[in-house]
C-alpha atoms as a PDB file:
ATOM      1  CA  UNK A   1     -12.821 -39.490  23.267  1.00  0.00           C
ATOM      2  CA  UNK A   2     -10.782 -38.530  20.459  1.00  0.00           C
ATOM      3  CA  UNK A   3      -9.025 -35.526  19.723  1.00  0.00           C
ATOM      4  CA  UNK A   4     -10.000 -32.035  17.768  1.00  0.00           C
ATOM      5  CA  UNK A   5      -8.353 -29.407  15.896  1.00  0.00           C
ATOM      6  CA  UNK A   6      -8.299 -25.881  17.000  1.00  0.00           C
ATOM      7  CA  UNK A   7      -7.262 -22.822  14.232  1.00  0.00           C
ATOM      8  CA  UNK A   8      -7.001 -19.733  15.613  1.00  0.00           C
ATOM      9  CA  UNK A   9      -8.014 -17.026  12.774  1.00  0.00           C
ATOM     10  CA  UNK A  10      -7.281 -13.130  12.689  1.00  0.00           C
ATOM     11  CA  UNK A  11      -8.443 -11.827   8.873  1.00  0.00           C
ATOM     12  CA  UNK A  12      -7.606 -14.791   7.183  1.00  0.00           C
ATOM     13  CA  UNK A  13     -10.864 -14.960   4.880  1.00  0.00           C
ATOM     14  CA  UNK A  14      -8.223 -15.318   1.798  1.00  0.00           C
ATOM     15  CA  UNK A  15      -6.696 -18.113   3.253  1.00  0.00           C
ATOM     16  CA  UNK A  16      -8.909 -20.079   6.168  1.00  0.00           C
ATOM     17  CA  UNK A  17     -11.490 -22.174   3.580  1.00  0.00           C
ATOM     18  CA  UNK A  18      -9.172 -23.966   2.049  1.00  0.00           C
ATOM     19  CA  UNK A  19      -7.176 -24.853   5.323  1.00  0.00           C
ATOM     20  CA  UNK A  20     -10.244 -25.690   7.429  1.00  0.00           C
ATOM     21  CA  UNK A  21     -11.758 -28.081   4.039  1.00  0.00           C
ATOM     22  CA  UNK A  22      -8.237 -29.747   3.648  1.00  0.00           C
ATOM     23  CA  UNK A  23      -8.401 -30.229   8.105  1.00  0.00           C
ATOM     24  CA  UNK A  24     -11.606 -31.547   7.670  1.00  0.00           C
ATOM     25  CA  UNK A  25     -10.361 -34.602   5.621  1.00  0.00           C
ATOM     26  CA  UNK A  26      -8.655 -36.265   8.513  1.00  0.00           C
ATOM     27  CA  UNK A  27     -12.435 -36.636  10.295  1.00  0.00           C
ATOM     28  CA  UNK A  28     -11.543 -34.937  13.530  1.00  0.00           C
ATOM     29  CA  UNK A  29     -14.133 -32.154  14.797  1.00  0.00           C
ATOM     30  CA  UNK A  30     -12.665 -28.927  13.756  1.00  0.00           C
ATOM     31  CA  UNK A  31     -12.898 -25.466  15.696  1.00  0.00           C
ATOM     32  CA  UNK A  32     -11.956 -22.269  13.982  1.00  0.00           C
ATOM     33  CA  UNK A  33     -11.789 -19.322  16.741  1.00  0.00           C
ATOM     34  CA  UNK A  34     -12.005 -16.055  14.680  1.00  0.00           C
ATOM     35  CA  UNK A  35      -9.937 -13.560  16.986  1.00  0.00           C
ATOM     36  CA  UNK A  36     -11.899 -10.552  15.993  1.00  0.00           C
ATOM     37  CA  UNK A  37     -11.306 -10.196  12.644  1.00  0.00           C
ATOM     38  CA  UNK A  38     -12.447  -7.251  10.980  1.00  0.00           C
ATOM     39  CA  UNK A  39     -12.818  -9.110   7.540  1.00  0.00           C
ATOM     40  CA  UNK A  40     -14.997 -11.968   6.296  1.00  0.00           C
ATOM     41  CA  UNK A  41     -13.022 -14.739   7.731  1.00  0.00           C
ATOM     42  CA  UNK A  42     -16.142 -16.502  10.354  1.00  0.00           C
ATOM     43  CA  UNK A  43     -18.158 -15.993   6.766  1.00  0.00           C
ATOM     44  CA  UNK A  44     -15.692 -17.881   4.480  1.00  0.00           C
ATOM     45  CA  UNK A  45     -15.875 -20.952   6.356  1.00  0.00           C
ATOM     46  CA  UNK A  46     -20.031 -20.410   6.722  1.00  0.00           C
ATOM     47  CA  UNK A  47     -20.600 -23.452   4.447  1.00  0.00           C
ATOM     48  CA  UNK A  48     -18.028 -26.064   6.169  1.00  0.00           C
ATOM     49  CA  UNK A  49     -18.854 -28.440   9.085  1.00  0.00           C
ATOM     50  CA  UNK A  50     -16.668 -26.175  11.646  1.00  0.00           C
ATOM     51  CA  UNK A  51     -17.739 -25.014  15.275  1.00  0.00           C
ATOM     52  CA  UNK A  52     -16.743 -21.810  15.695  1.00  0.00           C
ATOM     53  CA  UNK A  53     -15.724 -19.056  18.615  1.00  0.00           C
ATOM     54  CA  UNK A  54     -15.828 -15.604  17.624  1.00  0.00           C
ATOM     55  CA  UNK A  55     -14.132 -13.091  19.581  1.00  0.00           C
ATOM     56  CA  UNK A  56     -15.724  -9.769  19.759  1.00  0.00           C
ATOM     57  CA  UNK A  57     -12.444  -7.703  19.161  1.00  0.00           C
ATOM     58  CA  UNK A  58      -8.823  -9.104  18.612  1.00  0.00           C
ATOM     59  CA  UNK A  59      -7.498  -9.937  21.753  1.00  0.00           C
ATOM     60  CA  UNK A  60      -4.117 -11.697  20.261  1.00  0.00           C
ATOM     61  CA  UNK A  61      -3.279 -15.291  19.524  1.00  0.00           C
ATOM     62  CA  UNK A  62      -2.636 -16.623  22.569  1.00  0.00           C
ATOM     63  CA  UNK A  63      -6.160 -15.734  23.583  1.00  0.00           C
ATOM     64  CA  UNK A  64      -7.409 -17.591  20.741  1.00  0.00           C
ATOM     65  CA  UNK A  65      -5.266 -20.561  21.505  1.00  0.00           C
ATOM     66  CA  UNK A  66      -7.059 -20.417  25.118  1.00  0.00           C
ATOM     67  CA  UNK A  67     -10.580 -20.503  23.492  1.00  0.00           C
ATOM     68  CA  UNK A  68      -9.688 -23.234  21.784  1.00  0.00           C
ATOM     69  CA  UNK A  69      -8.385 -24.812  24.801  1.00  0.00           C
ATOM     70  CA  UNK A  70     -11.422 -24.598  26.731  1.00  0.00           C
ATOM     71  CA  UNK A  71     -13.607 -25.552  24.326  1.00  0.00           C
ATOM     72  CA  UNK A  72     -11.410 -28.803  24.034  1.00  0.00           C
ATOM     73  CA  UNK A  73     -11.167 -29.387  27.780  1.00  0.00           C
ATOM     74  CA  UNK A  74     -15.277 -28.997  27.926  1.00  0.00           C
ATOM     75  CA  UNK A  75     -15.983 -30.908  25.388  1.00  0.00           C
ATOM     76  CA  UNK A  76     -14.270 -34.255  27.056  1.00  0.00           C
ATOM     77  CA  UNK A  77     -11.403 -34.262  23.603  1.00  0.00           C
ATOM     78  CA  UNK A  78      -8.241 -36.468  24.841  1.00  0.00           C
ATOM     79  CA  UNK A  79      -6.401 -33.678  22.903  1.00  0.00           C
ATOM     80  CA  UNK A  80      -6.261 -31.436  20.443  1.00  0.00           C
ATOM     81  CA  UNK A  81      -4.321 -30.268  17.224  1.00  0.00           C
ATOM     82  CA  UNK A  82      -2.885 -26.438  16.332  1.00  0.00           C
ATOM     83  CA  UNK A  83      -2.389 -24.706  13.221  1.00  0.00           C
ATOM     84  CA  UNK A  84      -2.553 -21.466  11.542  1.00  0.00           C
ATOM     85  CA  UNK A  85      -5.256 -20.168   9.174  1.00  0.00           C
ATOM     86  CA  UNK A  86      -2.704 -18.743   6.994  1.00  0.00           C
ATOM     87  CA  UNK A  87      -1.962 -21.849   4.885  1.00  0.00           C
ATOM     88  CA  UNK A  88       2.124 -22.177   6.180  1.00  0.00           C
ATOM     89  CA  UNK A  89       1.414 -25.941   7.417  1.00  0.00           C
ATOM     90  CA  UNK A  90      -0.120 -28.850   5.705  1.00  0.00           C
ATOM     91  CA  UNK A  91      -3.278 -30.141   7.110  1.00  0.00           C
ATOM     92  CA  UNK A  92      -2.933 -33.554   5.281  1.00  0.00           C
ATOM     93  CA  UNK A  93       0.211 -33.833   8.457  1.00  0.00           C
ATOM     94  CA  UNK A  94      -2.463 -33.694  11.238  1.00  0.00           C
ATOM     95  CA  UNK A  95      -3.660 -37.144  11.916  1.00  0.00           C
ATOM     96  CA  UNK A  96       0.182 -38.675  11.782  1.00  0.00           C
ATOM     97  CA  UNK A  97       1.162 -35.703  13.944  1.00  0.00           C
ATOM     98  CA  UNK A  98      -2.051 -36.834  16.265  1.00  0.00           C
ATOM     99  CA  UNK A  99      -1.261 -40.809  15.956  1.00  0.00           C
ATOM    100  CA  UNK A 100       2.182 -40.363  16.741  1.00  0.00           C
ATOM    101  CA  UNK A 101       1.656 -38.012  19.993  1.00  0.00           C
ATOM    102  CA  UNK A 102      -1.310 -40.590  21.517  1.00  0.00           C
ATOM    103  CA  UNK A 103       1.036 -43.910  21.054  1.00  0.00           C
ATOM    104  CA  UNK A 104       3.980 -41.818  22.028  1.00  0.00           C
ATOM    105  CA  UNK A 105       2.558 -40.714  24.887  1.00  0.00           C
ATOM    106  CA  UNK A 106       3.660 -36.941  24.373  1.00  0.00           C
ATOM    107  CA  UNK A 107       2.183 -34.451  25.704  1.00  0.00           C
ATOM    108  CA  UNK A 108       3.309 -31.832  22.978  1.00  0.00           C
ATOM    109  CA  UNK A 109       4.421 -33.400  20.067  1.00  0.00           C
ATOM    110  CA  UNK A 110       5.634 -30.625  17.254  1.00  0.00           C
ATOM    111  CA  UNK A 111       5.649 -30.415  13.892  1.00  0.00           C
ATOM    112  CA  UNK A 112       8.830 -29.297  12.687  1.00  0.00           C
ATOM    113  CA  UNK A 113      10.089 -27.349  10.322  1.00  0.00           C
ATOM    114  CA  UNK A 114      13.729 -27.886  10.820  1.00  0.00           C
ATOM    115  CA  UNK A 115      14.909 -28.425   7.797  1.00  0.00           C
ATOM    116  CA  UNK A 116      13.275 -25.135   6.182  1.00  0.00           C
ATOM    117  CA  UNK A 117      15.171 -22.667   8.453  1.00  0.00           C
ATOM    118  CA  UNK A 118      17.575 -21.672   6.002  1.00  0.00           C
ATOM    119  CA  UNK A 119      14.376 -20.941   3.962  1.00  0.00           C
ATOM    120  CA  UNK A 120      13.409 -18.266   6.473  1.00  0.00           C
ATOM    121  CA  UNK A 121      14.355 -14.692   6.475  1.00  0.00           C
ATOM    122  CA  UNK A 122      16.609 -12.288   9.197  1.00  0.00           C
ATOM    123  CA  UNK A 123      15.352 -12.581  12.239  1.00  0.00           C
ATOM    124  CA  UNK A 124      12.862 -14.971  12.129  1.00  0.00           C
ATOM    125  CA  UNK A 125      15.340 -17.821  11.011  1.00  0.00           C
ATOM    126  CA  UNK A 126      17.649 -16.830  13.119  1.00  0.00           C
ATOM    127  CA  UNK A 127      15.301 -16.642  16.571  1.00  0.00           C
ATOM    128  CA  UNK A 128      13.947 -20.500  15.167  1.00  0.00           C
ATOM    129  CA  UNK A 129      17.496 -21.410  15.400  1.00  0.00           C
ATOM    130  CA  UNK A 130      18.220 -19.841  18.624  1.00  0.00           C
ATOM    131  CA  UNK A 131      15.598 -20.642  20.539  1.00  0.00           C
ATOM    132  CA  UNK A 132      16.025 -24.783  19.762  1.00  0.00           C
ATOM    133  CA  UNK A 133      19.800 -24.372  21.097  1.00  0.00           C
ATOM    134  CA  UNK A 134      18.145 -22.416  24.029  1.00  0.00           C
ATOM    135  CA  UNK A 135      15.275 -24.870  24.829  1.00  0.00           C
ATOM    136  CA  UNK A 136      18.014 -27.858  24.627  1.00  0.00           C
ATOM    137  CA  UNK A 137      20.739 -26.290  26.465  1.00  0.00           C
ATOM    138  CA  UNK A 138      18.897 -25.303  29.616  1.00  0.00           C
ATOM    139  CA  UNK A 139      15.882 -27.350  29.850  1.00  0.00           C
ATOM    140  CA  UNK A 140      17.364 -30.906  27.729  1.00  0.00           C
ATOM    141  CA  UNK A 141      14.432 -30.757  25.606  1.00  0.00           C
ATOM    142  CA  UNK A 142      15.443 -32.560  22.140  1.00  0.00           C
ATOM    143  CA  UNK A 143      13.284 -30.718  20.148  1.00  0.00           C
ATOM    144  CA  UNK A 144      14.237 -29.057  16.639  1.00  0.00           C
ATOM    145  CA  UNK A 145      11.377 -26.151  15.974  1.00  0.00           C
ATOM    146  CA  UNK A 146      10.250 -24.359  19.307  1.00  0.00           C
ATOM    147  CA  UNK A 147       8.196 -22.165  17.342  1.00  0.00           C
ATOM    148  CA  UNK A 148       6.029 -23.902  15.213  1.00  0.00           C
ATOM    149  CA  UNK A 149       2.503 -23.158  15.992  1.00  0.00           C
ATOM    150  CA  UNK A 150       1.465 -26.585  14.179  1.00  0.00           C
ATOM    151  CA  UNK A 151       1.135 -29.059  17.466  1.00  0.00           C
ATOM    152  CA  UNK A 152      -0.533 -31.430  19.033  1.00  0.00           C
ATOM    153  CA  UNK A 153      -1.366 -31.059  22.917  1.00  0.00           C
ATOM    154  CA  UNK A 154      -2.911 -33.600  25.532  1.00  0.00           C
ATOM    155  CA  UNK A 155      -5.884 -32.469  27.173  1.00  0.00           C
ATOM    156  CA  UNK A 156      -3.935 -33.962  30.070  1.00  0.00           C
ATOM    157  CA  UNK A 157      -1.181 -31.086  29.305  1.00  0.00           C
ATOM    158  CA  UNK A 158      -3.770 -28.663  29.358  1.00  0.00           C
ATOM    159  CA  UNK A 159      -5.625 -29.090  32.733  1.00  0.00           C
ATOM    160  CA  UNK A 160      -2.646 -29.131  34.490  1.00  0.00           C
ATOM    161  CA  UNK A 161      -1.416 -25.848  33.079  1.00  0.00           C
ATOM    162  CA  UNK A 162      -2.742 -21.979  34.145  1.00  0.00           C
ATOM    163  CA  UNK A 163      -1.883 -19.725  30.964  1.00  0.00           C
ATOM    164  CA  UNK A 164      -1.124 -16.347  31.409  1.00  0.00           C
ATOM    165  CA  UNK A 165       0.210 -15.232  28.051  1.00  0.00           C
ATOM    166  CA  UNK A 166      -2.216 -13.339  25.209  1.00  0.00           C
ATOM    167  CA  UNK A 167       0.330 -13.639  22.360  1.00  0.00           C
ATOM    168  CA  UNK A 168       2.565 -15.584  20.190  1.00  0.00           C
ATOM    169  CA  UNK A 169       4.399 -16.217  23.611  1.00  0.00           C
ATOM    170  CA  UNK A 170       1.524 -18.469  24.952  1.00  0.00           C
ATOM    171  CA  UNK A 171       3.343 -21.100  22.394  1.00  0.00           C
ATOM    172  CA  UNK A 172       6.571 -20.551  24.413  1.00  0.00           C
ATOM    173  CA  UNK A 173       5.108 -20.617  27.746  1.00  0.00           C
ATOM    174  CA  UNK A 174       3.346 -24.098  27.481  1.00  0.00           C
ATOM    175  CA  UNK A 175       7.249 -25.372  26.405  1.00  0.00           C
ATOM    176  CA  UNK A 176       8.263 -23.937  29.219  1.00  0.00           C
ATOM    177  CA  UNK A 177       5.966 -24.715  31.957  1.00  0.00           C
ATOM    178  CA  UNK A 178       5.863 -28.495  30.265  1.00  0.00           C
ATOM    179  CA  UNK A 179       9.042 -28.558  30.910  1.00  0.00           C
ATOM    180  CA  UNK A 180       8.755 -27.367  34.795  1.00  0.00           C
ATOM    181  CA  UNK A 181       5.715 -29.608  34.941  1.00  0.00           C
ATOM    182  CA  UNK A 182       7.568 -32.751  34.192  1.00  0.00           C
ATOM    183  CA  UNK A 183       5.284 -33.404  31.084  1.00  0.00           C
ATOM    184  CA  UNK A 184       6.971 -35.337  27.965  1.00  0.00           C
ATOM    185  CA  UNK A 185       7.626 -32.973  24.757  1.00  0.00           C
ATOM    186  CA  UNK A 186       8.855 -34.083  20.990  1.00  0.00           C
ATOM    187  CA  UNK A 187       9.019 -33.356  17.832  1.00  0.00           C
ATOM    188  CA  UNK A 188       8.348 -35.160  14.545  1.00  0.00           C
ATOM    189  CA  UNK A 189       9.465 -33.600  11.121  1.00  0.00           C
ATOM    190  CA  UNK A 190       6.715 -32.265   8.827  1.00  0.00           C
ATOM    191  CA  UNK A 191       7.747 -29.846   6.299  1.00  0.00           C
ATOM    192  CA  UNK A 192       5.344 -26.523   6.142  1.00  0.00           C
ATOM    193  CA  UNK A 193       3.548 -25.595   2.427  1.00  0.00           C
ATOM    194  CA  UNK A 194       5.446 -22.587   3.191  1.00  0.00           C
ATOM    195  CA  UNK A 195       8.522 -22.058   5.441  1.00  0.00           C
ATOM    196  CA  UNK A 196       8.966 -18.234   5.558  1.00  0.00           C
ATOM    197  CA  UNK A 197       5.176 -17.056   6.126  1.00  0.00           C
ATOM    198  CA  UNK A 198       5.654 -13.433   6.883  1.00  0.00           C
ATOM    199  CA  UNK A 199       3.730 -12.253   3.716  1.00  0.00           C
ATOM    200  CA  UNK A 200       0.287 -14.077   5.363  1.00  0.00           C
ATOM    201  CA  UNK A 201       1.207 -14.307   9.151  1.00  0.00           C
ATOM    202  CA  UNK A 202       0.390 -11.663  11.634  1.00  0.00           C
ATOM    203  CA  UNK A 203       3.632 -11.889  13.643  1.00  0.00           C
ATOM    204  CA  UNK A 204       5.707  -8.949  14.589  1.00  0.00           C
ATOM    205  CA  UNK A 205       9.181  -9.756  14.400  1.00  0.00           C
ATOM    206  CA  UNK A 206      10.888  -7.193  16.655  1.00  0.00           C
ATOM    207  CA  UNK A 207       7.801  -6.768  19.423  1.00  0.00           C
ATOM    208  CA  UNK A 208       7.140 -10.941  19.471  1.00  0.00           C
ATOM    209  CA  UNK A 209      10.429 -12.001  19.236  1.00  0.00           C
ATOM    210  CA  UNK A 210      11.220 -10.133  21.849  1.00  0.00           C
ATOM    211  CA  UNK A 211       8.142 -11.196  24.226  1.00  0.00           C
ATOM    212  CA  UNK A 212       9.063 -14.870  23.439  1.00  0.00           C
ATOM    213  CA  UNK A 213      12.707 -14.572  24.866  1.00  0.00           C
ATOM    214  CA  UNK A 214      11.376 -12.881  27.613  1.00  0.00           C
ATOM    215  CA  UNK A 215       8.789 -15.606  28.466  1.00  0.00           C
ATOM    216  CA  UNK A 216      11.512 -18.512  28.194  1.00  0.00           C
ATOM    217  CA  UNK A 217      13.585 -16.253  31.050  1.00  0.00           C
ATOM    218  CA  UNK A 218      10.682 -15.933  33.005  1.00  0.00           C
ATOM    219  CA  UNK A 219       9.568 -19.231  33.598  1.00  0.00           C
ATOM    220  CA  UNK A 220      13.273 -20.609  33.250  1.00  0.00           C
END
């Protein structure tokens, strides 16, 4: 079988349409998981050919990632595609990001936003930075943007893996237990509609920063 795409969604009814119609163009089965949003985001997608997972509180990101897993995994996909509902990467990118990752053979190909860092503000171009030099030095991972939640995982990946995380971390801990896993990881340059997406994101610089550093020393 083919593969999907999975967008997690936390109040992102300003924003989520016109990702999910622009995803829709590449002909892959889409799945938005609304992470309990308190706004009309499961309604703004209402008239759109979308399955949908509603979550009946937030429960964080990473939760929503593992909704989306599951459905994937039960619904026989070979893999599946991530990306945010905030409108930071471009949807038109997600069938060469999945083409690329099935004849590649990778089992986490991401899309990177390398080239944008100096783009980004304080601490969140600086962690982006970082956290590449971290993943290469200690693990020999030639990737350039371990952050990027615009990716494409095997389903192959996925059964193989428990997840523990709830957060933005979950990202970091599939790198990391990839890498401990022996699974194949990549990355393929795709520049984001916007590179510095703190005005529409729901990420806490200080608190998730700091829960994605500890995840890589955990499972490093």
């Amino acid at each position: 079988m083919g593969y999907c795409i999975i967008i997690p969604a936390y109040n992102a009814s300003s924003t989520l349409y016109a990702v999910a119609a622009e995803a829709l163009r590449c002909g892959a089965p889409l799945l938005v998981v609304d992470d309990g949003s308190t706004d009309a985001t499961a309604q703004s997608v209402a008239g759109l050919p979308v399955n949908l997972i509603r979550h009946d509180r937030n429960r964080g990101k990473g939760c929503a990632l593992r909704s989306g897993f599951d459905w994937m995994l039960l619904h026989g996909f070979t893999g599946g595609v991530t990306l945010d509902a905030d409108g930071q990467h471009d949807p038109s990118a997600i069938a060469l990001l999945a083409a690329t990752a099935r004849r590649d053979e990778v089992d986490i190909l991401i899309a990177s936003r390398s080239v944008q860092f100096h783009q980004m503000a304080g601490l969140r171009s600086w962690w982006n930075q970082f956290g590449v030099w971290c993943m290469r030095k200690k693990t020999g991972f030639e990737i350039t943007d371990s952050q990027s939640g615009f990716r494409y995982y095997s389903s192959r990946l996925l059964r193989d893996l428990e997840l523990d995380a709830v957060g933005y971390d979950l990202e970091m801990e599939i790198l990391m237990k990839a890498w401990r896993g022996g699974f194949r990881i990549a990355s393929l340059p795709v520049a984001a509609l916007v590179a510095d997406g703190r005005s529409t994101s729901h990420f806490r610089p200080v608190r998730d920063t700091w829960n994605i550093c500890m995840t890589f020393l955990r499972y490093y």
